[in-house]
C-alpha atoms as a PDB file:
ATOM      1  CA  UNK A   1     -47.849  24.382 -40.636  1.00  0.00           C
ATOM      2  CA  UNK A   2     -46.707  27.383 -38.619  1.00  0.00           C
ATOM      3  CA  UNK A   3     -49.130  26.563 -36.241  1.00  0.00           C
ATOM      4  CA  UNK A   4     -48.293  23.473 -35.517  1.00  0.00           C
ATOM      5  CA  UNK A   5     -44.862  24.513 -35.052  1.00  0.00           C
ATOM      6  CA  UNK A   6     -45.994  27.902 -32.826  1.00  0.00           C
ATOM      7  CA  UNK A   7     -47.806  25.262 -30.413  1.00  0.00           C
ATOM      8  CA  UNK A   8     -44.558  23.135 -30.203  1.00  0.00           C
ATOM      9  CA  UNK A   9     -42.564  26.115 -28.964  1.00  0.00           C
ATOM     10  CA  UNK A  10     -45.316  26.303 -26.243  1.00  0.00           C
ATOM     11  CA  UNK A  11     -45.127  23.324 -25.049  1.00  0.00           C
ATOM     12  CA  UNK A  12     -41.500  23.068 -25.020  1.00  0.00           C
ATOM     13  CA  UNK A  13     -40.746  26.384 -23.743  1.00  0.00           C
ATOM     14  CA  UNK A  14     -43.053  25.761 -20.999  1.00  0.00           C
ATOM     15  CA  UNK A  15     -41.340  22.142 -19.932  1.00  0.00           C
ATOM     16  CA  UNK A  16     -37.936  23.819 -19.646  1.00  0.00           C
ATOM     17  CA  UNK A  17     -39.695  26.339 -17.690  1.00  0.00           C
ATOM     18  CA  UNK A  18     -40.483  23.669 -15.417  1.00  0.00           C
ATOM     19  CA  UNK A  19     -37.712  22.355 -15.286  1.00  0.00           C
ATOM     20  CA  UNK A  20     -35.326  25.061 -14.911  1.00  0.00           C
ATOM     21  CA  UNK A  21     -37.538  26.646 -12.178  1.00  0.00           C
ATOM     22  CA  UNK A  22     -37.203  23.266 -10.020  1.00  0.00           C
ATOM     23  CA  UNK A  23     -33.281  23.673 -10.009  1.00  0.00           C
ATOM     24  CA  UNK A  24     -32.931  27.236  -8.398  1.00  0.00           C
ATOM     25  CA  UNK A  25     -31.840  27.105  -5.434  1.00  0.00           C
ATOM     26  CA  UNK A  26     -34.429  28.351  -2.596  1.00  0.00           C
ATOM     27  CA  UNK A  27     -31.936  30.376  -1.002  1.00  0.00           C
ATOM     28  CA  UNK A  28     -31.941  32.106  -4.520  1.00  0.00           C
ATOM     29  CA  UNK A  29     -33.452  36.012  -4.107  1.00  0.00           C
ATOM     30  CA  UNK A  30     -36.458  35.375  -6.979  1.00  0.00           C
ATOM     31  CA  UNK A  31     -36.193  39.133  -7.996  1.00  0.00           C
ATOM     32  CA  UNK A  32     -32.866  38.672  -9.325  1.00  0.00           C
ATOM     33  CA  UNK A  33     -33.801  35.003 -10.699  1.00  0.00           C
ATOM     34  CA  UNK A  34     -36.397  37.084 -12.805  1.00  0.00           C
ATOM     35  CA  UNK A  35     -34.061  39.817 -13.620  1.00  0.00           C
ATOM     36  CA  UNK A  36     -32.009  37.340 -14.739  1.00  0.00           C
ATOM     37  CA  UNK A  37     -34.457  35.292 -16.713  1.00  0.00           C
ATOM     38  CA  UNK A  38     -35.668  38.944 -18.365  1.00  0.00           C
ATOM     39  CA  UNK A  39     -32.194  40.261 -19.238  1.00  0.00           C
ATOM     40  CA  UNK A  40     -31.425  36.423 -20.952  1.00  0.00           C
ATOM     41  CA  UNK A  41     -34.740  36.697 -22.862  1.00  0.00           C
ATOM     42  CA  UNK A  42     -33.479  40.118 -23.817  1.00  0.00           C
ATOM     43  CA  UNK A  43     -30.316  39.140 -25.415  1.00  0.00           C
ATOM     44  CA  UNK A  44     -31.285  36.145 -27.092  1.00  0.00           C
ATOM     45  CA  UNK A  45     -34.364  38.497 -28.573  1.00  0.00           C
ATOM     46  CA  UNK A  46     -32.036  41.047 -29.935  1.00  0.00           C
ATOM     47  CA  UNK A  47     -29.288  38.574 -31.233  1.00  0.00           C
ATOM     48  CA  UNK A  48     -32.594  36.923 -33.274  1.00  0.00           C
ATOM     49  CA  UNK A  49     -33.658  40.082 -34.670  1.00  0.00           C
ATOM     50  CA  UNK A  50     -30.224  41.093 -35.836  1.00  0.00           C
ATOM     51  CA  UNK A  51     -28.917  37.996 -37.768  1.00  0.00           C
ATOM     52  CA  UNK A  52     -32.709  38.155 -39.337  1.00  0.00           C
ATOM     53  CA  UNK A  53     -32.418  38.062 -42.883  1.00  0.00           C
ATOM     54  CA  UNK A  54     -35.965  40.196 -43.533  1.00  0.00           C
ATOM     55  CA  UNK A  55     -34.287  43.024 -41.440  1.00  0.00           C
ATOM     56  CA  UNK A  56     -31.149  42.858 -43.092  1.00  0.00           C
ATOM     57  CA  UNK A  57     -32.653  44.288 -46.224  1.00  0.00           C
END
């Protein structure tokens, strides 16, 4: 089952991708688009791993 559901985050992650990529602006400077995009991933990574339950004990 958790493969089926690891292939679904995939897909989905990659149509938001996508999507989201389409709407910056092309005046936008891409380094700080992708330092942007990194530092996001970054937060929502740690926030994950500390409201984790298996760390927590």
């Amino acid at each position: 089952m958790l493969y089926y559901i690891a292939i679904a985050i995939t897909i989905i992650s990659n149509v938001f991708y996508q999507l989201l990529q389409k709407a910056i602006p092309k005046e936008t400077n891409l380094f700080i688009s992708l330092i942007v995009t990194y530092i996001t991933s970054i937060v929502i990574c740690i926030t994950i791993f500390l409201f984790n339950s298996n760390w927590a004990n």
